[in-house]
PDB file of N, CA and C in Angstrom:
ATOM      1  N   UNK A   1     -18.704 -66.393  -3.328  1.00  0.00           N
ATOM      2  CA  UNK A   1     -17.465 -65.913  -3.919  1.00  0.00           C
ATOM      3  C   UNK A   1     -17.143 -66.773  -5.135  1.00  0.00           C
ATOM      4  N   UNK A   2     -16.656 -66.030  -6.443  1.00  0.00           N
ATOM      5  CA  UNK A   2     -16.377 -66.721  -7.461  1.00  0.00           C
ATOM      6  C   UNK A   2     -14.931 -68.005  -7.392  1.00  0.00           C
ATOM      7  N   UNK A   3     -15.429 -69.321  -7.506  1.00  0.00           N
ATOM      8  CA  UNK A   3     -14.338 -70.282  -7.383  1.00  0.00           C
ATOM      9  C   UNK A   3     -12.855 -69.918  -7.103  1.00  0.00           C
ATOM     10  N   UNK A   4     -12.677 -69.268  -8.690  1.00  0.00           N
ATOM     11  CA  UNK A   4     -11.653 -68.556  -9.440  1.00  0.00           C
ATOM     12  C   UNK A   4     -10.959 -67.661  -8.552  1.00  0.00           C
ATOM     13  N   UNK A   5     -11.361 -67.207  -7.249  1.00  0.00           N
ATOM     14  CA  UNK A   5     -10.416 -66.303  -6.439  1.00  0.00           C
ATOM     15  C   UNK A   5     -10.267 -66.804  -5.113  1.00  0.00           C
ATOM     16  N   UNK A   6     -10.557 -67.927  -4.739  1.00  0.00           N
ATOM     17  CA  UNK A   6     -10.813 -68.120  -3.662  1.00  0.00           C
ATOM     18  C   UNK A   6      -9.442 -68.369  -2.845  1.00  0.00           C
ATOM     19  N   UNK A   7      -8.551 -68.660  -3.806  1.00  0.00           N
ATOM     20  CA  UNK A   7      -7.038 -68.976  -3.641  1.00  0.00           C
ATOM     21  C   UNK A   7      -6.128 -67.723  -3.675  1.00  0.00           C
ATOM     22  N   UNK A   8      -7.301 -66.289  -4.142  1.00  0.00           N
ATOM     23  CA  UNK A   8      -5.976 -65.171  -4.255  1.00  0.00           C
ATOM     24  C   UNK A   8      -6.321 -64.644  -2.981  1.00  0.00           C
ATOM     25  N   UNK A   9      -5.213 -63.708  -2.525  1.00  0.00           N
ATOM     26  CA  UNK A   9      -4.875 -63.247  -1.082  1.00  0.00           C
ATOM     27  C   UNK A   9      -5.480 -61.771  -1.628  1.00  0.00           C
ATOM     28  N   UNK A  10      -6.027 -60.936  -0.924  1.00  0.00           N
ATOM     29  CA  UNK A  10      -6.709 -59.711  -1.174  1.00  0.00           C
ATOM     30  C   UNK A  10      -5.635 -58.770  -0.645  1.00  0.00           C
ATOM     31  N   UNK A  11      -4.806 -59.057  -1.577  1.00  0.00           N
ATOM     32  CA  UNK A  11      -3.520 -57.794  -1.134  1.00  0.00           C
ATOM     33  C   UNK A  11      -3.201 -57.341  -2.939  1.00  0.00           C
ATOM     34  N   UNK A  12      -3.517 -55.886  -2.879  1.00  0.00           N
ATOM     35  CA  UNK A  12      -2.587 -55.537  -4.521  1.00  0.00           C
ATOM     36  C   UNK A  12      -1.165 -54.866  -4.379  1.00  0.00           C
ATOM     37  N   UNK A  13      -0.231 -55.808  -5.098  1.00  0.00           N
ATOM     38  CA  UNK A  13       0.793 -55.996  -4.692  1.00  0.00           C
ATOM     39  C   UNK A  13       1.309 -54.289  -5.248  1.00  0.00           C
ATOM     40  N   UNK A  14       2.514 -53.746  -4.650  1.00  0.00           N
ATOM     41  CA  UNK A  14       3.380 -52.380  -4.986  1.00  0.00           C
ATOM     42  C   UNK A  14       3.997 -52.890  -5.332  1.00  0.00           C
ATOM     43  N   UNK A  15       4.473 -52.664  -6.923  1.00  0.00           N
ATOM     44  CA  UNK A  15       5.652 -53.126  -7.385  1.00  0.00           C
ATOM     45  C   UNK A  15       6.430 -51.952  -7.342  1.00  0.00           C
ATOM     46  N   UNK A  16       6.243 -50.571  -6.829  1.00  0.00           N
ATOM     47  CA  UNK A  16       7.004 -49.920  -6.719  1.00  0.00           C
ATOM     48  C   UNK A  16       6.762 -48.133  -8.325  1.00  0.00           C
ATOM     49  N   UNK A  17       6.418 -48.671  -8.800  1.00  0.00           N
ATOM     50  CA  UNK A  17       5.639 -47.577 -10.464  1.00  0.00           C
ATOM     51  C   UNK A  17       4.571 -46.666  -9.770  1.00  0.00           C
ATOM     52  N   UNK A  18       3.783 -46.930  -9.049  1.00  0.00           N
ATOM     53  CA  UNK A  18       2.996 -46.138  -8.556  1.00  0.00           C
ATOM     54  C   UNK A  18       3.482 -45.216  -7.673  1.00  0.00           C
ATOM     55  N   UNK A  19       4.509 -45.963  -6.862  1.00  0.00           N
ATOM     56  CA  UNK A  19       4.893 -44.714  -5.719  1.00  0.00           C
ATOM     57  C   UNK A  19       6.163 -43.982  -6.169  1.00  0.00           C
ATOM     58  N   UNK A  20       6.502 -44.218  -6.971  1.00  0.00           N
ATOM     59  CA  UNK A  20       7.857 -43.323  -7.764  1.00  0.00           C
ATOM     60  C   UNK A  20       6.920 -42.458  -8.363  1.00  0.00           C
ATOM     61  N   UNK A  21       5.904 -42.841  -9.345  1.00  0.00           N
ATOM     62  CA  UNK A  21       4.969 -41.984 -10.783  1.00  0.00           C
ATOM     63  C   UNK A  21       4.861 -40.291  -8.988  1.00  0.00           C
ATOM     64  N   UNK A  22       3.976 -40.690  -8.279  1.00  0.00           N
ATOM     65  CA  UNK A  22       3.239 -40.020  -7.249  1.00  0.00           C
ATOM     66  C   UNK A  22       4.029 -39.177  -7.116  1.00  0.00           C
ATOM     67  N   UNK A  23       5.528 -39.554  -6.322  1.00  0.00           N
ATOM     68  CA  UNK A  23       6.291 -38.996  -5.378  1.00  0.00           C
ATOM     69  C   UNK A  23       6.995 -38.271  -6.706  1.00  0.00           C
ATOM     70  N   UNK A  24       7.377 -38.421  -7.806  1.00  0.00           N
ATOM     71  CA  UNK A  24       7.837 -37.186  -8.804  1.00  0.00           C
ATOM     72  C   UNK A  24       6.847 -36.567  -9.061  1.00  0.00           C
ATOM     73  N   UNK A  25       5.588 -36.737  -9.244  1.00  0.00           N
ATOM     74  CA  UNK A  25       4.522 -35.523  -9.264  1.00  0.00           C
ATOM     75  C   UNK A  25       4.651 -34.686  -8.453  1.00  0.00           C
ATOM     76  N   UNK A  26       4.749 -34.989  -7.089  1.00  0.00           N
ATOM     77  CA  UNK A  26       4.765 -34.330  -5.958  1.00  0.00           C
ATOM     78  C   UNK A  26       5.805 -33.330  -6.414  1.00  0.00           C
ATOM     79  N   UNK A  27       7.465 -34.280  -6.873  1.00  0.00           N
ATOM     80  CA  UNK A  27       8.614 -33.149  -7.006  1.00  0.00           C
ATOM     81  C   UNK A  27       8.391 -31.905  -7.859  1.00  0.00           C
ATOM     82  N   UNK A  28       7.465 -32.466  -9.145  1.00  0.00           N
ATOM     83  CA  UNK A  28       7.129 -31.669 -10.148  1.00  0.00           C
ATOM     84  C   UNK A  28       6.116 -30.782  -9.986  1.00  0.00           C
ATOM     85  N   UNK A  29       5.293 -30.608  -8.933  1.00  0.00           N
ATOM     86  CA  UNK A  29       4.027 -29.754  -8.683  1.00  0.00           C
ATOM     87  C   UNK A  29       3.191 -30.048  -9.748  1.00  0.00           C
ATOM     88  N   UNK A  30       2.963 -31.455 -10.007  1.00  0.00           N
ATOM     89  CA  UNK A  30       1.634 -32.050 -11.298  1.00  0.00           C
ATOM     90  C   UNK A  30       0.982 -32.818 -10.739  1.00  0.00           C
ATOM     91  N   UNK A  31      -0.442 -32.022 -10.582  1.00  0.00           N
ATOM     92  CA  UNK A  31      -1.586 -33.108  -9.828  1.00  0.00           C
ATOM     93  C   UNK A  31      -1.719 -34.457 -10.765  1.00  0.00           C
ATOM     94  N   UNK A  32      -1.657 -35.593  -9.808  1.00  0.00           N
ATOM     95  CA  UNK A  32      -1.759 -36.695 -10.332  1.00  0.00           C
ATOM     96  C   UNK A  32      -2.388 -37.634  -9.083  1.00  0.00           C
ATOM     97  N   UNK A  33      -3.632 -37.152  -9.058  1.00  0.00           N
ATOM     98  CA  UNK A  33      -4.602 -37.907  -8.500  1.00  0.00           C
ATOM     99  C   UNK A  33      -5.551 -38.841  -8.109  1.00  0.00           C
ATOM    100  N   UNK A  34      -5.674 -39.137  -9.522  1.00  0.00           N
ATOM    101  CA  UNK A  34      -5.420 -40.464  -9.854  1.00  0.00           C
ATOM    102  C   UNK A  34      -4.905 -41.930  -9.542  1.00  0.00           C
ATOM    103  N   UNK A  35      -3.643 -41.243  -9.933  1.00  0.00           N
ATOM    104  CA  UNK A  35      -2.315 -42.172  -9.767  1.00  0.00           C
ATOM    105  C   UNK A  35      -2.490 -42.672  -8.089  1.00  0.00           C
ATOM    106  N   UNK A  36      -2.138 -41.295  -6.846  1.00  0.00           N
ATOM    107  CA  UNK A  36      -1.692 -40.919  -6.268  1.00  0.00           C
ATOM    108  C   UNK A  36      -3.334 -41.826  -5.309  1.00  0.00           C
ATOM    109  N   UNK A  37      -4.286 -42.015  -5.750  1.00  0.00           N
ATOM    110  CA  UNK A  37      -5.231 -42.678  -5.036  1.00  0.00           C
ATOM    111  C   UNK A  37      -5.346 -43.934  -5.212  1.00  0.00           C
ATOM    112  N   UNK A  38      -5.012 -44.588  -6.726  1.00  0.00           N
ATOM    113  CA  UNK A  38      -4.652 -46.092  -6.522  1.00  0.00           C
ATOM    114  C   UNK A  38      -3.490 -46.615  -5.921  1.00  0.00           C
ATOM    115  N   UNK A  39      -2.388 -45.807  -5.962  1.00  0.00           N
ATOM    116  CA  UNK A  39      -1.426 -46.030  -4.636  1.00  0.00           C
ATOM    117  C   UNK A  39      -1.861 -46.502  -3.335  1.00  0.00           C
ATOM    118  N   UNK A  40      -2.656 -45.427  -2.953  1.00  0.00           N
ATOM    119  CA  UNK A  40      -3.198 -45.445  -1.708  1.00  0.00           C
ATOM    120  C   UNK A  40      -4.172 -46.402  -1.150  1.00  0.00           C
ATOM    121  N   UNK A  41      -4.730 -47.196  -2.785  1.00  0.00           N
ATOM    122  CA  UNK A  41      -5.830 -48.232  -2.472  1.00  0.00           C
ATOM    123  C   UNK A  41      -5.152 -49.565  -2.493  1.00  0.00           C
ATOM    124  N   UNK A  42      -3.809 -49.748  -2.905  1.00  0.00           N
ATOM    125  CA  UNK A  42      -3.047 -50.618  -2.815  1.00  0.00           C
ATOM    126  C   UNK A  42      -2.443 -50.471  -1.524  1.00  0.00           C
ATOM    127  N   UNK A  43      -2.127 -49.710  -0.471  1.00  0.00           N
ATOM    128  CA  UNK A  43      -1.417 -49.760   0.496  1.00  0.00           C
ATOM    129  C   UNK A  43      -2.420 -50.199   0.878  1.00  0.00           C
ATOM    130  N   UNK A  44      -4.127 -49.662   1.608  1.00  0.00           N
ATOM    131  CA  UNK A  44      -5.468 -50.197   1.620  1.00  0.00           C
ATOM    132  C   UNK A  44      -5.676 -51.504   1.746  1.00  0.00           C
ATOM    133  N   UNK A  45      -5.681 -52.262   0.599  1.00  0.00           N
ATOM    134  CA  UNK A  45      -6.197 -53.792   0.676  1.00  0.00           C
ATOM    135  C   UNK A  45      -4.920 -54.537   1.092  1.00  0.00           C
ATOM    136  N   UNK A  46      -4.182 -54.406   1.529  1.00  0.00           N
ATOM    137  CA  UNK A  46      -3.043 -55.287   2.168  1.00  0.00           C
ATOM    138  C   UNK A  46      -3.651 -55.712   3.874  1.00  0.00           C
ATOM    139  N   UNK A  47      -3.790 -57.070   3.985  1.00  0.00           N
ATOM    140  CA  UNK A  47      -4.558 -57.483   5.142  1.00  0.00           C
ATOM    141  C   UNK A  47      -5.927 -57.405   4.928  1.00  0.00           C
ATOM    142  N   UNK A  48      -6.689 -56.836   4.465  1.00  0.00           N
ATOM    143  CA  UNK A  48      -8.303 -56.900   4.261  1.00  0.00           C
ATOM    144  C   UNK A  48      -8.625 -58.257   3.639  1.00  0.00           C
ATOM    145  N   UNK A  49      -9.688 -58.628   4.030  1.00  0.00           N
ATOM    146  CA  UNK A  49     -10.486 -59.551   2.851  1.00  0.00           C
ATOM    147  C   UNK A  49     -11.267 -59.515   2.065  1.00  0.00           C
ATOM    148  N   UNK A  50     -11.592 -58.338   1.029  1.00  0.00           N
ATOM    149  CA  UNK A  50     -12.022 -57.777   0.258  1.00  0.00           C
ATOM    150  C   UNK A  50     -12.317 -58.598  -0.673  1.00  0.00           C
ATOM    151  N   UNK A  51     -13.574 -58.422  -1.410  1.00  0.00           N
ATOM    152  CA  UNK A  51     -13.630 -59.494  -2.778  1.00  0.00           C
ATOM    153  C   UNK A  51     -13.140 -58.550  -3.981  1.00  0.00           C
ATOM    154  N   UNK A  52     -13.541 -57.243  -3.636  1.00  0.00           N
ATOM    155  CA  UNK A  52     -12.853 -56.573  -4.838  1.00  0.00           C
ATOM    156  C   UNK A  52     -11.546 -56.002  -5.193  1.00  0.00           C
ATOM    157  N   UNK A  53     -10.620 -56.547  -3.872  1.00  0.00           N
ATOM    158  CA  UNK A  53      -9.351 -56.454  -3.677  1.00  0.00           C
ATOM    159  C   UNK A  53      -8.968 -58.117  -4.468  1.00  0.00           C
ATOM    160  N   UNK A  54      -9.547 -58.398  -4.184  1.00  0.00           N
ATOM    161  CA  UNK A  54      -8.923 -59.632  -5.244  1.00  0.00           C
ATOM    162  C   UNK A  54      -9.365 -59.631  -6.641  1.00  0.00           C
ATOM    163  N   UNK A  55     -10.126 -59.229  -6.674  1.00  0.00           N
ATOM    164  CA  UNK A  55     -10.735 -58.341  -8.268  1.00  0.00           C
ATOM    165  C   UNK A  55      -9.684 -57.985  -8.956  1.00  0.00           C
ATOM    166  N   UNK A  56      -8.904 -56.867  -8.509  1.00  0.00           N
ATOM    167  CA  UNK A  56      -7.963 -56.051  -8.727  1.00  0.00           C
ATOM    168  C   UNK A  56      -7.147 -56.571  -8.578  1.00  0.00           C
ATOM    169  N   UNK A  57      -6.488 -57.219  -7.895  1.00  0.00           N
ATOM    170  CA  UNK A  57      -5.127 -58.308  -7.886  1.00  0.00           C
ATOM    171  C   UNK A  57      -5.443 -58.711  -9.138  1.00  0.00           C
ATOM    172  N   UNK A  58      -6.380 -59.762  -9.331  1.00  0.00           N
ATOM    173  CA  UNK A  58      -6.550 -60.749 -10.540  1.00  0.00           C
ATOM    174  C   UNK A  58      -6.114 -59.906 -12.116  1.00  0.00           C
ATOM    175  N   UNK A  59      -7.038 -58.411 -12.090  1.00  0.00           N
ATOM    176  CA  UNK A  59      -7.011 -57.686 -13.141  1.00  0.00           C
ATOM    177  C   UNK A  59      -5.338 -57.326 -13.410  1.00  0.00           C
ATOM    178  N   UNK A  60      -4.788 -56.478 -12.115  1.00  0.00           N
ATOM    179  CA  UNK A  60      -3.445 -55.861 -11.947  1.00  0.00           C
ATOM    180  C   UNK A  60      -2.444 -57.168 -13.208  1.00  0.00           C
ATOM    181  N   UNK A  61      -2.446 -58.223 -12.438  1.00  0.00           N
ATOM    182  CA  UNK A  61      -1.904 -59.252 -12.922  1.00  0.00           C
ATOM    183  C   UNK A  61      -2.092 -59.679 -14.548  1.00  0.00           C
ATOM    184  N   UNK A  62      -3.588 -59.538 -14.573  1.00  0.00           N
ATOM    185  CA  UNK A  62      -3.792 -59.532 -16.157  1.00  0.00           C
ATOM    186  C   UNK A  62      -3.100 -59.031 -17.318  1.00  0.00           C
ATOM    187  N   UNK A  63      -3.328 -57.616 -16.694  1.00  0.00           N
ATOM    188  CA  UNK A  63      -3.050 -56.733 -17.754  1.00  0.00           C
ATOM    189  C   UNK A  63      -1.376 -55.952 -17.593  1.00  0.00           C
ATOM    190  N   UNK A  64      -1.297 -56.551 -16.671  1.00  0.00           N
ATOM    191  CA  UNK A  64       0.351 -56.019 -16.350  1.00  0.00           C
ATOM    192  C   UNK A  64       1.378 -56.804 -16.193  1.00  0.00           C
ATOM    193  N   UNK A  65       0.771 -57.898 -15.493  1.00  0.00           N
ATOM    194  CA  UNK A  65       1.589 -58.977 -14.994  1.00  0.00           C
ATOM    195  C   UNK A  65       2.603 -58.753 -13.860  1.00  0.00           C
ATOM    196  N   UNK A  66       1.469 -58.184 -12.936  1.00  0.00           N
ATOM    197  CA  UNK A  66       1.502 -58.298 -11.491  1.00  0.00           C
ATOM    198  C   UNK A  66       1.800 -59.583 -10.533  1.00  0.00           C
ATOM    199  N   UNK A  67       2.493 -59.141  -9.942  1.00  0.00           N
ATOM    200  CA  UNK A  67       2.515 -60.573  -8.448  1.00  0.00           C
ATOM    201  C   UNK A  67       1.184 -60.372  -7.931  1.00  0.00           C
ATOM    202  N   UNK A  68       1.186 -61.525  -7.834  1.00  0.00           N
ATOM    203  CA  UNK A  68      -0.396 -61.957  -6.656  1.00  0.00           C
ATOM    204  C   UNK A  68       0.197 -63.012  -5.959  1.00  0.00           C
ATOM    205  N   UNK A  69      -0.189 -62.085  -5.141  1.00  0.00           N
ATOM    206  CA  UNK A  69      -0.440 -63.213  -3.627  1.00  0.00           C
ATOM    207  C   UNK A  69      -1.461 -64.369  -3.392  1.00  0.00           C
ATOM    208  N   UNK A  70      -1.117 -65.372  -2.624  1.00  0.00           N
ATOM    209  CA  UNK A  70      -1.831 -66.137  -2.844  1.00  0.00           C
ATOM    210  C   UNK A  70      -2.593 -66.416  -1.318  1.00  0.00           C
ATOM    211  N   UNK A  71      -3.522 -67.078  -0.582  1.00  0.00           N
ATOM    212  CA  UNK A  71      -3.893 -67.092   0.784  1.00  0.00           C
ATOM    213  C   UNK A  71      -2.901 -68.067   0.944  1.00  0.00           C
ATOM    214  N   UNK A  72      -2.592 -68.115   2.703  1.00  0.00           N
ATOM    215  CA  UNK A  72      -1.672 -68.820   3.133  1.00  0.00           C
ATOM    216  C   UNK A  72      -3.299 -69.922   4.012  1.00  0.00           C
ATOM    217  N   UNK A  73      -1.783 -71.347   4.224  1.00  0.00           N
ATOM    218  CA  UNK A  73      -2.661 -72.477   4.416  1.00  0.00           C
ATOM    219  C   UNK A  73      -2.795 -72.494   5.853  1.00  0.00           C
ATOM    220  N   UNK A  74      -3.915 -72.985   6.894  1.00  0.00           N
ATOM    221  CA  UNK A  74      -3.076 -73.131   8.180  1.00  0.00           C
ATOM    222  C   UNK A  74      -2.033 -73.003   8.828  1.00  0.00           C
ATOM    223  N   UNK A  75      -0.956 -73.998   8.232  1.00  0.00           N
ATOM    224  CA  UNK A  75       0.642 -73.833   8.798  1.00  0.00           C
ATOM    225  C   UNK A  75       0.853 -72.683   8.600  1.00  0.00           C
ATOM    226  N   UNK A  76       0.341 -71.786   7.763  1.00  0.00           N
ATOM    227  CA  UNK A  76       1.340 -70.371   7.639  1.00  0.00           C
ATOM    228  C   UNK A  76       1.633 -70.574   6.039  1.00  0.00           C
ATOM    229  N   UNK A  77       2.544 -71.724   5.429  1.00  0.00           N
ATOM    230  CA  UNK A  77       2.545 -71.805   3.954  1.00  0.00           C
ATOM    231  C   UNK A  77       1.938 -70.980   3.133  1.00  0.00           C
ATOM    232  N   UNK A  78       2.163 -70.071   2.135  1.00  0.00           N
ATOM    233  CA  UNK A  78       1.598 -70.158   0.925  1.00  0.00           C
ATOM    234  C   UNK A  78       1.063 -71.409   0.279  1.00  0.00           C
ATOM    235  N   UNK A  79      -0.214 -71.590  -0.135  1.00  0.00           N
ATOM    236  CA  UNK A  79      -0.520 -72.342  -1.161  1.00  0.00           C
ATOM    237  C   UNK A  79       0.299 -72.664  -2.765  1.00  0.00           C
TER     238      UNK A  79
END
């Protein structure tokens, strides 16, 4: 595993844009499928330990400036 992620938590965080964008498509009868499947891959990697769920955290965050989670320590703590 690359150094660089070893500290992120393989959860991509909902800030909430994805499931509003979806759920007015839905109101509007406009396929948005897309949308409506990275939603779904974010509900997905929450609890997994995915390397490419932290991929996507890392990216989300990049280019958007996403929360990322971080792994928690023994005690339970966040790092």
């Amino acid at each position: 595993m690359d150094s660089g992620l070893a500290d992120i938590a393989p959860i991509v965080a909902d800030s909430g844009e994805g499931r509003w964008t979806a759920l007015e498509a839905i109101e509007q009868g406009v396929p948005a499928p897309v949308l409506s499947l990275a939603l779904i891959m974010r509900f997905a990697s929450q609890g997994k330990g995915d390397y490419t769920d932290r991929l996507l955290a890392m990216m989300r965050n990049s280019f958007g400036g996403h929360k990322i989670e971080h792994m928690a320590e023994p005690s339970g703590k966040a790092k």
